[in-house]
Protein backbone atom coordinates (compact mmCIF):
# COMPACT_ATOMS: atom_id res chain seq x y z
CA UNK A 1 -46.64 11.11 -49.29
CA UNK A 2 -49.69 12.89 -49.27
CA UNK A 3 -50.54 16.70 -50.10
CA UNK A 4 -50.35 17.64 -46.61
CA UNK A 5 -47.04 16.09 -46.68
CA UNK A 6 -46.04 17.78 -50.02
CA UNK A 7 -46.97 21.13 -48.40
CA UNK A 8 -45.00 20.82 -45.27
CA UNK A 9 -42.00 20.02 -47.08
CA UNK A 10 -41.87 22.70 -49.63
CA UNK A 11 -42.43 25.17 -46.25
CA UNK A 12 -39.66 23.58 -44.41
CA UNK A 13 -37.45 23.84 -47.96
CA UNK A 14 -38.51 27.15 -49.10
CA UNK A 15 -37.42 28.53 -45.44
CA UNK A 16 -34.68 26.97 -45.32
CA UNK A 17 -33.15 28.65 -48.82
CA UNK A 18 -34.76 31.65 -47.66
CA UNK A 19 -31.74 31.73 -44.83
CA UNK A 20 -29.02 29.96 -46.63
CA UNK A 21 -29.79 32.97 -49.30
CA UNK A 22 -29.56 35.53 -46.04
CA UNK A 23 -26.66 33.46 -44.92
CA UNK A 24 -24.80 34.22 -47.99
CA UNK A 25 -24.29 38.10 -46.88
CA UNK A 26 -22.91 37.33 -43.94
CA UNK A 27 -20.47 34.88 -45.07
CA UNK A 28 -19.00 37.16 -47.96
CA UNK A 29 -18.39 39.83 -44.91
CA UNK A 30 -16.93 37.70 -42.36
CA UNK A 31 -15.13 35.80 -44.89
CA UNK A 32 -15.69 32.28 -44.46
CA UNK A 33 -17.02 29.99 -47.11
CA UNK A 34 -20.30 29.50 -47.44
CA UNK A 35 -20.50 25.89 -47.27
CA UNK A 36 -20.08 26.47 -43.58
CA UNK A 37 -22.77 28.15 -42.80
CA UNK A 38 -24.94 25.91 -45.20
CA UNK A 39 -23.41 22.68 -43.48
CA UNK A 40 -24.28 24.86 -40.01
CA UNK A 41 -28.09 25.17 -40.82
CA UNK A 42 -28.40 21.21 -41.49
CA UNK A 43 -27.16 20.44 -38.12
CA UNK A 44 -29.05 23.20 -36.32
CA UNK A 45 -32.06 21.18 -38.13
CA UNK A 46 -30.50 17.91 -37.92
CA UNK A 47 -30.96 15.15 -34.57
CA UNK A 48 -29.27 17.11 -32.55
CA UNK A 49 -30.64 20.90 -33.45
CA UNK A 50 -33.69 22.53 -32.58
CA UNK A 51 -35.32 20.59 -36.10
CA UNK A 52 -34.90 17.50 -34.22
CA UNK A 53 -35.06 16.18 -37.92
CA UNK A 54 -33.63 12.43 -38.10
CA UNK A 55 -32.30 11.77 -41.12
CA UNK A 56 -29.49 8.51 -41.54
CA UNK A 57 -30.20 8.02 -45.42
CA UNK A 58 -26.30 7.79 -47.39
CA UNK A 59 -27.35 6.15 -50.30
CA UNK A 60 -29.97 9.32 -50.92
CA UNK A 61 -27.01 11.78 -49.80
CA UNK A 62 -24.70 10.23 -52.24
CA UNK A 63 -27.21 10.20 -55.10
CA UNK A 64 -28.27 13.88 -54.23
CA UNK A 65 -24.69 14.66 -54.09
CA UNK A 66 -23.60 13.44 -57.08
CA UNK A 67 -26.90 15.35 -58.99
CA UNK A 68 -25.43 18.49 -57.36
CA UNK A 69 -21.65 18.40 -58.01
CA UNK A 70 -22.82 17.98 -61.56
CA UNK A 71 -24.66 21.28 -61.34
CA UNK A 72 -21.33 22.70 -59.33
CA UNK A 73 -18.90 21.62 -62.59
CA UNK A 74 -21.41 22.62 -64.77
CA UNK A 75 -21.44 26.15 -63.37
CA UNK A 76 -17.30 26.11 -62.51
CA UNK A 77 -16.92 24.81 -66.26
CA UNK A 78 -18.96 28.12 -67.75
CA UNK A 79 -17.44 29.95 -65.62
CA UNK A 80 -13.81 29.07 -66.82
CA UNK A 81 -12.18 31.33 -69.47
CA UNK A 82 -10.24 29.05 -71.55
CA UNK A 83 -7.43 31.82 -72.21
CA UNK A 84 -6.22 31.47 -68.53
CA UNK A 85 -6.15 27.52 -68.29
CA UNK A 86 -5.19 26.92 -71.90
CA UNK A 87 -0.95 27.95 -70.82
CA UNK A 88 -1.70 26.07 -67.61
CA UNK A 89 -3.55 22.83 -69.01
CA UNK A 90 -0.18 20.45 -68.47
CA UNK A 91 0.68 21.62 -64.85
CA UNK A 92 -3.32 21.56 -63.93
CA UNK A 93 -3.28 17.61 -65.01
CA UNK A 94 -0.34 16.80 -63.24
CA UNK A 95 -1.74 18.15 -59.99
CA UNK A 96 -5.00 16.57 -60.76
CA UNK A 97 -3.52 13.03 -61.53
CA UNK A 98 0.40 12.75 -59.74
CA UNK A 99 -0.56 15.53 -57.41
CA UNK A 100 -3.73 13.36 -55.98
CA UNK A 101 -1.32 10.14 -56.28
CA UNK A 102 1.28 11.86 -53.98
CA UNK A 103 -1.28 13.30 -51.68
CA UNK A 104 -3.28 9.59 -51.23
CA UNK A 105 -0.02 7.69 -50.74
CA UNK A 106 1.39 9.83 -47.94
CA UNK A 107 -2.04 10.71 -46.24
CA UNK A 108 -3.02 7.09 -45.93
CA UNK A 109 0.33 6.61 -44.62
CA UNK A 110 -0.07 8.69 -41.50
CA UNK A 111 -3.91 7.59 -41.08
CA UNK A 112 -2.32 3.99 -40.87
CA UNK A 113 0.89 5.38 -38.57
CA UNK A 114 -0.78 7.53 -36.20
CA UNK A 115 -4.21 6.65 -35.70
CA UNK A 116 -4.05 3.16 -36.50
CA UNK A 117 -6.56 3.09 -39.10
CA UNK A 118 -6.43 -0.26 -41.30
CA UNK A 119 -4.33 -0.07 -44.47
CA UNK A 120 -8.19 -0.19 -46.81
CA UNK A 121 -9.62 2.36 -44.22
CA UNK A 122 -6.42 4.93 -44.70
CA UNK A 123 -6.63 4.38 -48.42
CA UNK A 124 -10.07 5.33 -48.57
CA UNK A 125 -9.60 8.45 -46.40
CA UNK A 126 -6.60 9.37 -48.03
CA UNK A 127 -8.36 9.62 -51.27
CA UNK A 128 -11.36 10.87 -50.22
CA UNK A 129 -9.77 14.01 -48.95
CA UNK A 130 -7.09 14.58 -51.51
CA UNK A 131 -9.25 15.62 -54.20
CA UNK A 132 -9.82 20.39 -54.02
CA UNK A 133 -13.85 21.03 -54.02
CA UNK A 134 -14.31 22.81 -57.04
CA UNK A 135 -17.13 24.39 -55.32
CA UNK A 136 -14.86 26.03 -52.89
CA UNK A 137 -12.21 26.76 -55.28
CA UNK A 138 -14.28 28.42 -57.69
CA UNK A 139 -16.39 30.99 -54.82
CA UNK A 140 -12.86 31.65 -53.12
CA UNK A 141 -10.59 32.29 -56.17
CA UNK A 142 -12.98 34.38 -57.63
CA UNK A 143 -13.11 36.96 -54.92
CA UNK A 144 -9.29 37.03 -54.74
CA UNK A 145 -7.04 39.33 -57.36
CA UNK A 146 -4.24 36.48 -58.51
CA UNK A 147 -2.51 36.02 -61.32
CA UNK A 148 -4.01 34.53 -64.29
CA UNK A 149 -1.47 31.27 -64.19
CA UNK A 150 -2.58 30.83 -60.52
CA UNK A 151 -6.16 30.85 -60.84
CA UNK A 152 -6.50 28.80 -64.16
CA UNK A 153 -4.46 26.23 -62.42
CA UNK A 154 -6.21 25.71 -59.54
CA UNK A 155 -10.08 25.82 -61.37
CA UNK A 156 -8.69 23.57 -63.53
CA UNK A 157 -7.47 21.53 -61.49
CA UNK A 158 -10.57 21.17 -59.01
CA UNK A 159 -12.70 20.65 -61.80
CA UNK A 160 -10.19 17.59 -63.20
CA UNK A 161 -9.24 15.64 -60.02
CA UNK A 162 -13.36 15.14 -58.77
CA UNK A 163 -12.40 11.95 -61.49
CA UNK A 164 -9.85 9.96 -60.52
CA UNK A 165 -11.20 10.73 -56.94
CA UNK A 166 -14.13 9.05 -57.11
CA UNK A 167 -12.38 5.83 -59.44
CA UNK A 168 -10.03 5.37 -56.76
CA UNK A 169 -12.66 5.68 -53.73
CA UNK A 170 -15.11 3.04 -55.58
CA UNK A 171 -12.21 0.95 -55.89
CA UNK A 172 -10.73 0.64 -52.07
CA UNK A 173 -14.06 0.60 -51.06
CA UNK A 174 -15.35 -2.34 -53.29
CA UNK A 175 -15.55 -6.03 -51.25
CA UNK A 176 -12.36 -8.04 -52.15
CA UNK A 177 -8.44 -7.39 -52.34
CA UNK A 178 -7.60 -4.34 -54.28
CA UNK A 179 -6.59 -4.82 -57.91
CA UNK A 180 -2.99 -4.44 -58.78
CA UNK A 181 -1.66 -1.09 -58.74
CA UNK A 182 -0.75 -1.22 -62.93
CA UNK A 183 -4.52 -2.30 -63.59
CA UNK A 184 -5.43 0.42 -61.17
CA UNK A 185 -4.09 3.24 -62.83
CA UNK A 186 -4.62 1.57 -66.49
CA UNK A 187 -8.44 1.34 -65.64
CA UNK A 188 -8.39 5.14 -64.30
CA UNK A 189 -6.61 6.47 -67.20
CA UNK A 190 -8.97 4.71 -69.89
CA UNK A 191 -12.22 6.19 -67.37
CA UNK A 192 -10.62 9.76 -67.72
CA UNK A 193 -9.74 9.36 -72.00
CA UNK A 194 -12.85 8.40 -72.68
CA UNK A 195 -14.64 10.93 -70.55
CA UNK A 196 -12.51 13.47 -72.12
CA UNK A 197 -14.21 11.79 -75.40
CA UNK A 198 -17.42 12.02 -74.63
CA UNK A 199 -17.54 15.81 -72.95
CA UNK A 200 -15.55 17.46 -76.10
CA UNK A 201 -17.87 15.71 -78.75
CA UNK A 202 -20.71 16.52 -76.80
CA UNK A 203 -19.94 19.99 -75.83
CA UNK A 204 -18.85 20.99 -79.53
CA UNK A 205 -22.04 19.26 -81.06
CA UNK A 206 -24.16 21.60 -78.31
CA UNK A 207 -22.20 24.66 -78.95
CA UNK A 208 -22.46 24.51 -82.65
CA UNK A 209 -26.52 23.36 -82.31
CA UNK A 210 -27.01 26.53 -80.65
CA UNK A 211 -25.22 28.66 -82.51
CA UNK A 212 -27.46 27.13 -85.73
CA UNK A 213 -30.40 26.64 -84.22
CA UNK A 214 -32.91 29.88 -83.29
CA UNK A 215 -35.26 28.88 -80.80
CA UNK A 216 -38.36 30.12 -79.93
CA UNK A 217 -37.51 32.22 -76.94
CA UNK A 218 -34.39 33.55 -75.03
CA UNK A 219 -35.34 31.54 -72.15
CA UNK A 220 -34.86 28.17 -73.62
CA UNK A 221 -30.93 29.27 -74.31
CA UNK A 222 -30.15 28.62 -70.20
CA UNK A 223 -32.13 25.22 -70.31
CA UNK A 224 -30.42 23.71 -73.15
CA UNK A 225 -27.06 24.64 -71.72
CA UNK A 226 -27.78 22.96 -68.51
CA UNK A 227 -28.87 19.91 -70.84
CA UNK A 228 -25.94 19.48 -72.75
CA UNK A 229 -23.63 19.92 -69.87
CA UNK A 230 -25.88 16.67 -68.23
CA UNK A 231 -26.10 15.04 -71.13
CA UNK A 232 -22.17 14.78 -71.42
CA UNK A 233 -22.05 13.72 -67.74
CA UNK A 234 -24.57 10.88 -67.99
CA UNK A 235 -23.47 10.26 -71.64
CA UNK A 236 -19.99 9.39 -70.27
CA UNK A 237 -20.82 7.44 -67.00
CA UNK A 238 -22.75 5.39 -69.29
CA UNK A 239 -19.80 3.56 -71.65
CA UNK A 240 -17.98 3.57 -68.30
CA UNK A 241 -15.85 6.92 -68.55
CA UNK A 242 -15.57 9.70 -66.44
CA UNK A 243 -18.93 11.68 -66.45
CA UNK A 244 -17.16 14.12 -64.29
CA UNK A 245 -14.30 15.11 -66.10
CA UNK A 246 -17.13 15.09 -69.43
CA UNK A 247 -19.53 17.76 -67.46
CA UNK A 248 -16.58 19.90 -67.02
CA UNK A 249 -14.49 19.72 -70.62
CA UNK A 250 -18.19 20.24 -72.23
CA UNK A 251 -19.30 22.62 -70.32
CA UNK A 252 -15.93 24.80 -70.82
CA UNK A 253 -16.49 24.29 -74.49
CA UNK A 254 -20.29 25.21 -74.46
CA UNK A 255 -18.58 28.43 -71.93
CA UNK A 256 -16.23 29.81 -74.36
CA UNK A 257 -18.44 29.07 -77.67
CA UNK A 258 -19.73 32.70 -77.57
CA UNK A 259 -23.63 31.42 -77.61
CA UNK A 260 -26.87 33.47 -78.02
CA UNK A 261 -28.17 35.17 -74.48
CA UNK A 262 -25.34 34.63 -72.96
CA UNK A 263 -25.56 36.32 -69.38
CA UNK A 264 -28.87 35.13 -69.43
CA UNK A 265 -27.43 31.91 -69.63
CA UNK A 266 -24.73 32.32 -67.24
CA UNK A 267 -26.91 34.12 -64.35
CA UNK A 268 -29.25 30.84 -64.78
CA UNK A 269 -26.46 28.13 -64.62
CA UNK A 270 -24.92 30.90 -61.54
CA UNK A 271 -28.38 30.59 -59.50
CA UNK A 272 -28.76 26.89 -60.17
CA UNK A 273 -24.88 26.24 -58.66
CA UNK A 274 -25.89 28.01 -55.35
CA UNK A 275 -29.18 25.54 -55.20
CA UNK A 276 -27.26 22.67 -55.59
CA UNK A 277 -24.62 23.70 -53.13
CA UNK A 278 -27.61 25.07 -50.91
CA UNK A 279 -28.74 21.50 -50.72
CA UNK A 280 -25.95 19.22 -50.91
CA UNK A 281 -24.18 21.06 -47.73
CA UNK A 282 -28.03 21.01 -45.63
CA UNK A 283 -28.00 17.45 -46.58
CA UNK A 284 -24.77 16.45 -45.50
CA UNK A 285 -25.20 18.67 -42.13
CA UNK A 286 -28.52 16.67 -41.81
CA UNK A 287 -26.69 13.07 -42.13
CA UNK A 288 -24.28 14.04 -39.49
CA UNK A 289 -24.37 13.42 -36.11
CA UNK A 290 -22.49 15.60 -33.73
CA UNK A 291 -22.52 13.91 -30.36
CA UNK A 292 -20.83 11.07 -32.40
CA UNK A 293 -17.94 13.28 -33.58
CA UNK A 294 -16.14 13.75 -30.29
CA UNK A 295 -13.73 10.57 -30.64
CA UNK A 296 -12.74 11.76 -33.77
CA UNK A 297 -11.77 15.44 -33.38
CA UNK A 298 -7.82 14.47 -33.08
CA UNK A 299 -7.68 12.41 -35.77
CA UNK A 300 -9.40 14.28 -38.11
CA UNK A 301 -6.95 16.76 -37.16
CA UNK A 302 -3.81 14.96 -37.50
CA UNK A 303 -4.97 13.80 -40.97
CA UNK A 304 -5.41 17.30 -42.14
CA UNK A 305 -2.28 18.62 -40.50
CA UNK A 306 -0.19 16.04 -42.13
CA UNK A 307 -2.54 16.23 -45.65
CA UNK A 308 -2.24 20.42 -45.40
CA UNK A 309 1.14 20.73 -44.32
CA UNK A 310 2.98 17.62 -45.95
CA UNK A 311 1.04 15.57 -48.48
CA UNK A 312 -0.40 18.81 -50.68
CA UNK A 313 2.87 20.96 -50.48
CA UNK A 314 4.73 17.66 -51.62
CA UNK A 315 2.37 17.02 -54.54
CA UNK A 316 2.34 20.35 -55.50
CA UNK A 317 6.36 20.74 -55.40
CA UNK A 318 7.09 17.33 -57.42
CA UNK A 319 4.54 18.26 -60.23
CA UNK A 320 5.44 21.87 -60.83
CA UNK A 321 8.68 21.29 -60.70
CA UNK A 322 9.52 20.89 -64.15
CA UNK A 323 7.28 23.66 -65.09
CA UNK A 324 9.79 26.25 -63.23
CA UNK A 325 6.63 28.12 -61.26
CA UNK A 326 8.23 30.45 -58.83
CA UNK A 327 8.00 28.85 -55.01
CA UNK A 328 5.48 32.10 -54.16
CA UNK A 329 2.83 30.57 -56.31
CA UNK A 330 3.75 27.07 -55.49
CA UNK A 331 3.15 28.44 -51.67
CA UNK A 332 -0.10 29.52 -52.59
CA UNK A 333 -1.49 26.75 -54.34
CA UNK A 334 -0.30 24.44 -51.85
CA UNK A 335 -2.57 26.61 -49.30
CA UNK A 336 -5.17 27.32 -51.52
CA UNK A 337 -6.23 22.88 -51.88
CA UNK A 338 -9.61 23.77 -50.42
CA UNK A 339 -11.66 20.99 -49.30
CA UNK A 340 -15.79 21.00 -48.90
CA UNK A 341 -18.59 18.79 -50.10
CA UNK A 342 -16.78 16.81 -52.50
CA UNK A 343 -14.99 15.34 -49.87
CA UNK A 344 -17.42 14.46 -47.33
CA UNK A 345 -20.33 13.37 -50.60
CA UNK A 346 -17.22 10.54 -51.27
CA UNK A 347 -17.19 9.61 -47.46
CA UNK A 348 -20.92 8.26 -48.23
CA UNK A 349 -19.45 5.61 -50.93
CA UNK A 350 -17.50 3.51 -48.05
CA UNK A 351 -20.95 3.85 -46.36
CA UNK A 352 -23.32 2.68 -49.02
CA UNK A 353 -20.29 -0.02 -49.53
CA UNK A 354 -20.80 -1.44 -45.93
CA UNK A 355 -17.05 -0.79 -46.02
CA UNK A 356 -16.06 -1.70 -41.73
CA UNK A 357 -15.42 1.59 -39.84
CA UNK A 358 -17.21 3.35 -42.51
CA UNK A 359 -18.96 5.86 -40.06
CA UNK A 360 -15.45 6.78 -38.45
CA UNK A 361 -14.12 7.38 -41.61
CA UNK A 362 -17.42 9.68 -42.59
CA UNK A 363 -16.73 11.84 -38.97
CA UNK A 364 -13.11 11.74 -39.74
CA UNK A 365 -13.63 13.52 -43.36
CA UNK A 366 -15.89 15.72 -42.08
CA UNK A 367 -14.13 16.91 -38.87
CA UNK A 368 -11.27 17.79 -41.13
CA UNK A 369 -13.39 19.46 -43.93
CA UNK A 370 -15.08 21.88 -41.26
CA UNK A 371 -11.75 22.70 -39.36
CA UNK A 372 -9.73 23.02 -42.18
CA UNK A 373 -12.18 25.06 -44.71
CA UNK A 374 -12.44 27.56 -41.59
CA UNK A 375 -8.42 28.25 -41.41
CA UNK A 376 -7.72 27.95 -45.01
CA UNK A 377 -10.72 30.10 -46.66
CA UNK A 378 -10.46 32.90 -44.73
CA UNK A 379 -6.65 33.27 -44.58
CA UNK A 380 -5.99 32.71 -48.45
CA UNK A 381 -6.30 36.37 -49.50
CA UNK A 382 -4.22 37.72 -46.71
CA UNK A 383 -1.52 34.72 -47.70
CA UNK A 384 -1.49 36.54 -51.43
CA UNK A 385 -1.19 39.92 -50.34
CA UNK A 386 1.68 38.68 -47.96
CA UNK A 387 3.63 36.43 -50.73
CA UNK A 388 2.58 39.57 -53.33
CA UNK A 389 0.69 37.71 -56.11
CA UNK A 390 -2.38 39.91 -55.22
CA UNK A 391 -3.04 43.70 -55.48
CA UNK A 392 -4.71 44.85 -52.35
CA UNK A 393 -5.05 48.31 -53.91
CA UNK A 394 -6.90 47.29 -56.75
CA UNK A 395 -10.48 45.73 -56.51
CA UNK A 396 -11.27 43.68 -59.50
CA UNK A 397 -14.01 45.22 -61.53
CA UNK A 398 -16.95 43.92 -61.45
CA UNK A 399 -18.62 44.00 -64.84
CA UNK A 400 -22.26 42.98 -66.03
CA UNK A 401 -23.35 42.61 -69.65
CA UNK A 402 -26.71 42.75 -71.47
CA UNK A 403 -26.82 41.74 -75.23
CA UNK A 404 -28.86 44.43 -77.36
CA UNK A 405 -29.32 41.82 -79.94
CA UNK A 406 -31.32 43.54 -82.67
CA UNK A 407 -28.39 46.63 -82.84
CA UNK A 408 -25.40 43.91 -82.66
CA UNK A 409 -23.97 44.93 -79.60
CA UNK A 410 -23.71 44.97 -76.30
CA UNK A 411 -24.55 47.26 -72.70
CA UNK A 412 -22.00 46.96 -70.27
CA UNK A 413 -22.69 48.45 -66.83
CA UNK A 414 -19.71 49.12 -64.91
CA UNK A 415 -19.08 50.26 -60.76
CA UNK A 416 -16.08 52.09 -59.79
CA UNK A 417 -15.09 50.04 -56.57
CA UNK A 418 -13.21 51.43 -53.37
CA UNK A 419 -9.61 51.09 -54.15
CA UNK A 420 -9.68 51.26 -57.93
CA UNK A 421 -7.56 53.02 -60.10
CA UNK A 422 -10.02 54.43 -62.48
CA UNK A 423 -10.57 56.83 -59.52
CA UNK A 424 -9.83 59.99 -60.96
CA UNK A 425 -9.41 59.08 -64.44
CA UNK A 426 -11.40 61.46 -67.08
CA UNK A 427 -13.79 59.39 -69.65
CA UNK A 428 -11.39 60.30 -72.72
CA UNK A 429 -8.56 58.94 -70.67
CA UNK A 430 -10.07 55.33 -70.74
CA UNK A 431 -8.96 55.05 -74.33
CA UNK A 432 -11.63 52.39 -75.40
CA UNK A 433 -11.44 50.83 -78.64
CA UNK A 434 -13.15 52.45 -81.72
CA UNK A 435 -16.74 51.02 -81.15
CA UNK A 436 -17.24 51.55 -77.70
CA UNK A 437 -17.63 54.61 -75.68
CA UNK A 438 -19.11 55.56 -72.26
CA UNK A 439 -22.81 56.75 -73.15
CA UNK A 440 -23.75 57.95 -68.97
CA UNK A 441 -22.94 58.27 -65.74
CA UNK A 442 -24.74 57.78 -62.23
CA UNK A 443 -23.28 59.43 -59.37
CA UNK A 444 -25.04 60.10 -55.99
CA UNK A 445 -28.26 58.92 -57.29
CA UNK A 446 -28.18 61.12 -60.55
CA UNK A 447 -27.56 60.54 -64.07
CA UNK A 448 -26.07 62.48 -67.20
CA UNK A 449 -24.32 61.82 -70.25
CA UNK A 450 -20.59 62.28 -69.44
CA UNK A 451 -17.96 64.49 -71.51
CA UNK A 452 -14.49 63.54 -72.22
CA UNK A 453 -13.03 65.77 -69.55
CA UNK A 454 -15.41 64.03 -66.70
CA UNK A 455 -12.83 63.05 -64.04
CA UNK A 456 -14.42 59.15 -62.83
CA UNK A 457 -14.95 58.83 -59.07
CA UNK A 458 -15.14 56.02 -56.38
CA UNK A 459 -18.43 54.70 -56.45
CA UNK A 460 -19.34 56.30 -60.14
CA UNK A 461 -21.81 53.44 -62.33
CA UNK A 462 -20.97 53.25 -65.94
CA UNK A 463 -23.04 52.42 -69.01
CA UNK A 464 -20.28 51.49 -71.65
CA UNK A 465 -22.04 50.42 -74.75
CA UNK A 466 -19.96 48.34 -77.53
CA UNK A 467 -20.59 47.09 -80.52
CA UNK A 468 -20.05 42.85 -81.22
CA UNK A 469 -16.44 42.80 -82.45
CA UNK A 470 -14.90 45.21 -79.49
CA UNK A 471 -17.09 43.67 -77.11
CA UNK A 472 -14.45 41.74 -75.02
CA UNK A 473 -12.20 44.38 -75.67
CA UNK A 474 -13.60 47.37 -74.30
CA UNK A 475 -13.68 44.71 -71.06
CA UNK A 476 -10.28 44.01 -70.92
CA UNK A 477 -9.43 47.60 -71.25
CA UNK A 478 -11.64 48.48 -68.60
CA UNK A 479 -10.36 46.07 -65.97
CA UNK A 480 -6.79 46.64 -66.85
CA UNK A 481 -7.24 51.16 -66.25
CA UNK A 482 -8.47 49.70 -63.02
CA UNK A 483 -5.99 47.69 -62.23
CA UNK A 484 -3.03 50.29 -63.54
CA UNK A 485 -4.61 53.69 -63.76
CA UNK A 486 -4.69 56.28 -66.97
CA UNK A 487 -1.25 54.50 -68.18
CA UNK A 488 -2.31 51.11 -68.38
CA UNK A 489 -0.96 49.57 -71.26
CA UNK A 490 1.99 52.45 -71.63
CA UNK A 491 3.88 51.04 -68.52
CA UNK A 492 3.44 47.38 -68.77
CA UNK A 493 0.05 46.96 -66.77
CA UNK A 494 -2.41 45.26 -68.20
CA UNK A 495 -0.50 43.66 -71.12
CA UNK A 496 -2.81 40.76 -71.68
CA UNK A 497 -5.77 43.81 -72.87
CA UNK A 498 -5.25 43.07 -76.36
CA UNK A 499 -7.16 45.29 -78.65
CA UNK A 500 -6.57 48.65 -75.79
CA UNK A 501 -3.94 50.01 -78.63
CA UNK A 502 -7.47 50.15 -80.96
CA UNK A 503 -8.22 53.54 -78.86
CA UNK A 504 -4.95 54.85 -78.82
């Protein structure tokens, strides 16, 4: 490659993130993921699109895949508050490990029933697709209002299943007979311990080295984070455990180890998630070839209908059973087993393999992931509102902090959305803990410093300052008036705001 070269392709790149970024807006209004439109912008470039670029490398798409759904659990693991998954940990690894059992026996059934697919071909399908894209799970749930036993269980268990996933797909797709199903599951449990290992020593070492250590400037903070949550992954794939399941346990640790420059750090490890899903989807819309995907169309859609509407409700039902979770939720999360890269990055292994039929099985899994992303994204917050686990007359609030680090304490700059109940609440009705307070307010493009009597409106932006120790709870209390009104707290809303009653 020459400079000339070098300088076309960072055009042709830079461009194309330029409209995947512009692509973004439009998704979040219309509603459908964003890996859609990504995966749409690699085949309008792709062999058959106006780029008339040919591209037929898997063994690059795999390796770039893997690189990026390291970034995506990186990002879904800081993201994760461990004070929603922690009460949901046990039901979260039996989805992730019976639940993905369950869903690979009976969709590799009906790939061998009713399309005729041989019994290592329908294996490999039915695990490829059984495993939720935590990139999908963790843009989706976010924008929905569930319940905090909902959405811990589902993050947690797309960011534990990507493990046993990929053992299981190496293994059908590996030359020879498959081992015994005993030494199967022995030699994916003993991946998956010492994974675990590995990401909890090295996320607790990182968390506590940055806590210790001051380095030279803020900026470094985001860099090391990303490091340590790498280091675990290749750290663990190294003595042969799960480097997956170690990105994501060390990078929960490293997200809930209160660390220096936080948002700094978070809004980093945010804006490197969207690059790697930016590229992995344009890559894997490059490798495909549509004129080739015709034949497949009705099996990929038999697959999903029996994997959607048999295989994931099944799984789900068996493993929360003895955890007593009302059938509502079990519904939901039985809707809500998004599928996206994950799924069609795994359909490269068979390929790289030389696995026979390997390039049905990759138009197969990504047939299914297109069709099926675009009727269960889109539909999943209407399918709350309708089984009532989500408040349609209460938008989430949306909350940004800035650490003043010198005065020990933090700046937290609040919107009023449409639909919230801290519409027509007065400042001394907020009731924030001793330590915070609302220091101004800007409404209709002016500013002043608000009085306890000033009645909030729709639209209003806050600055809330607090100081270190009432940080998180001038937060809480601040989502849950939203969420409940003036009497949040008094009539049962909002009871997980501890520290609210400091105002009182």
């Amino acid at each position: 490659m020459t400079v000339h070269h070098l300088n076309q392709l960072l055009l042709v790149c830079s461009l194309v993130l330029l409209v995947a970024v512009a692509a973004v807006r439009i998704s979040s209004r219309s509603g459908l993921p964003s890996l859609l439109v990504y995966l749409g912008i690699g085949i309008a470039i792709g062999q058959d699109g106006i780029g008339d670029i040919q591209f037929d490398n898997a063994e690059l798409t795999q390796v770039i895949g893997y690189a990026a759904l390291v970034v995506i659990l990186a990002e879904g693991g800081l993201g994760t508050k461990w004070t929603e998954i922690r009460p949901v940990l046990p039901s979260a690894a039996a989805l992730a490990l019976a639940g993905v059992a369950v869903s690979v026996g009976v969709t590799a059934t009906a790939a061998h029933l009713l399309i005729g697919l041989e019994w290592r071909q329908a294996l490999i399908i039915g695990a490829v697709v059984s495993s939720t894209d935590a990139a999908a799970v963790f843009s989706v749930l976010r924008k929905v209002p569930l319940p905090a036993r909902v959405r811990g269980t589902l993050e947690a268990e797309s960011g534990f299943n990507d493990a046993p996933v990929v053992i299981l797909v190496v293994a059908f797709s590996t030359a020879g007979p498959v081992e015994h199903w005993y030494v199967l599951i022995g030699e994916i449990l003993l991946e998956l311990a010492i994974g675990a290992a590995v990401g909890l020593a090295v996320g607790w070492l990182g968390a506590w080295g940055l806590r210790h250590v001051a380095l030279p400037a803020s900026g470094l903070y985001p860099i090391a984070v990303m490091a340590i949550a790498v280091t675990a992954y290749a750290g663990g794939a190294l003595v042969h455990g799960s480097g997956f399941l170690a990105v994501y346990l060390a990078s929960m640790l490293l997200g809930n180890a209160k660390l220096p420059h936080w948002p700094a750090t978070r809004g980093f490890a945010e804006g490197l998630g969207w690059l790697a899903q930016i590229g992995m989807f344009v890559l894997l819309g490059l490798l495909v070839a549509p004129h080739e995907l015709a034949d497949d169309i009705v099996p990929a859609l038999v697959v999903g209908l029996v994997l959607t509407m048999v295989a994931r409700p099944l799984g789900v039902v068996l493993c929360l059973m003895p955890f007593r979770v009302p059938w509502q939720e079990q519904t939901l999360m039985s809707w809500a087993g998004l599928r996206g890269a994950v799924p069609i990055v795994l359909a490269t292994i068979p390929m790289v393999q030389g696995v026979d039929g390997s390039e049905r099985i990759f138009n197969i899994v990504f047939v299914l992931v297109v069709v099926y992303t675009l009727v269960q994204g889109p539909t999943l917050p209407g399918l709350a509102r309708l089984l009532r686990l989500g408040d349609s007359g209460a938008a989430d609030l949306g909350v940004e902090s800035a650490p003043l680090e010198r005065l020990r304490g933090h700046l937290l700059s609040v919107t009023v959305p449409a639909g919230s109940r801290m519409h027509g609440v007065e400042v001394g009705e907020l009731r924030l803990p001793a330590g915070s307070a609302v220091t101004l307010v800007v409404r209709d493009g002016t500013s002043f410093v608000p009085s306890p009597e000033t009645m909030l409106r729709r639209g209003d932006e806050l600055l809330v300052v607090a100081t270190d120790p009432v940080r998180d709870a001038a937060e809480r209390r601040l989502r849950a008036v939203a969420r409940g009104g003036k009497l949040a707290g008094w009539l049962g809303t909002g009871r997980n705001t501890e520290g609210s009653q400091a105002g009182r």
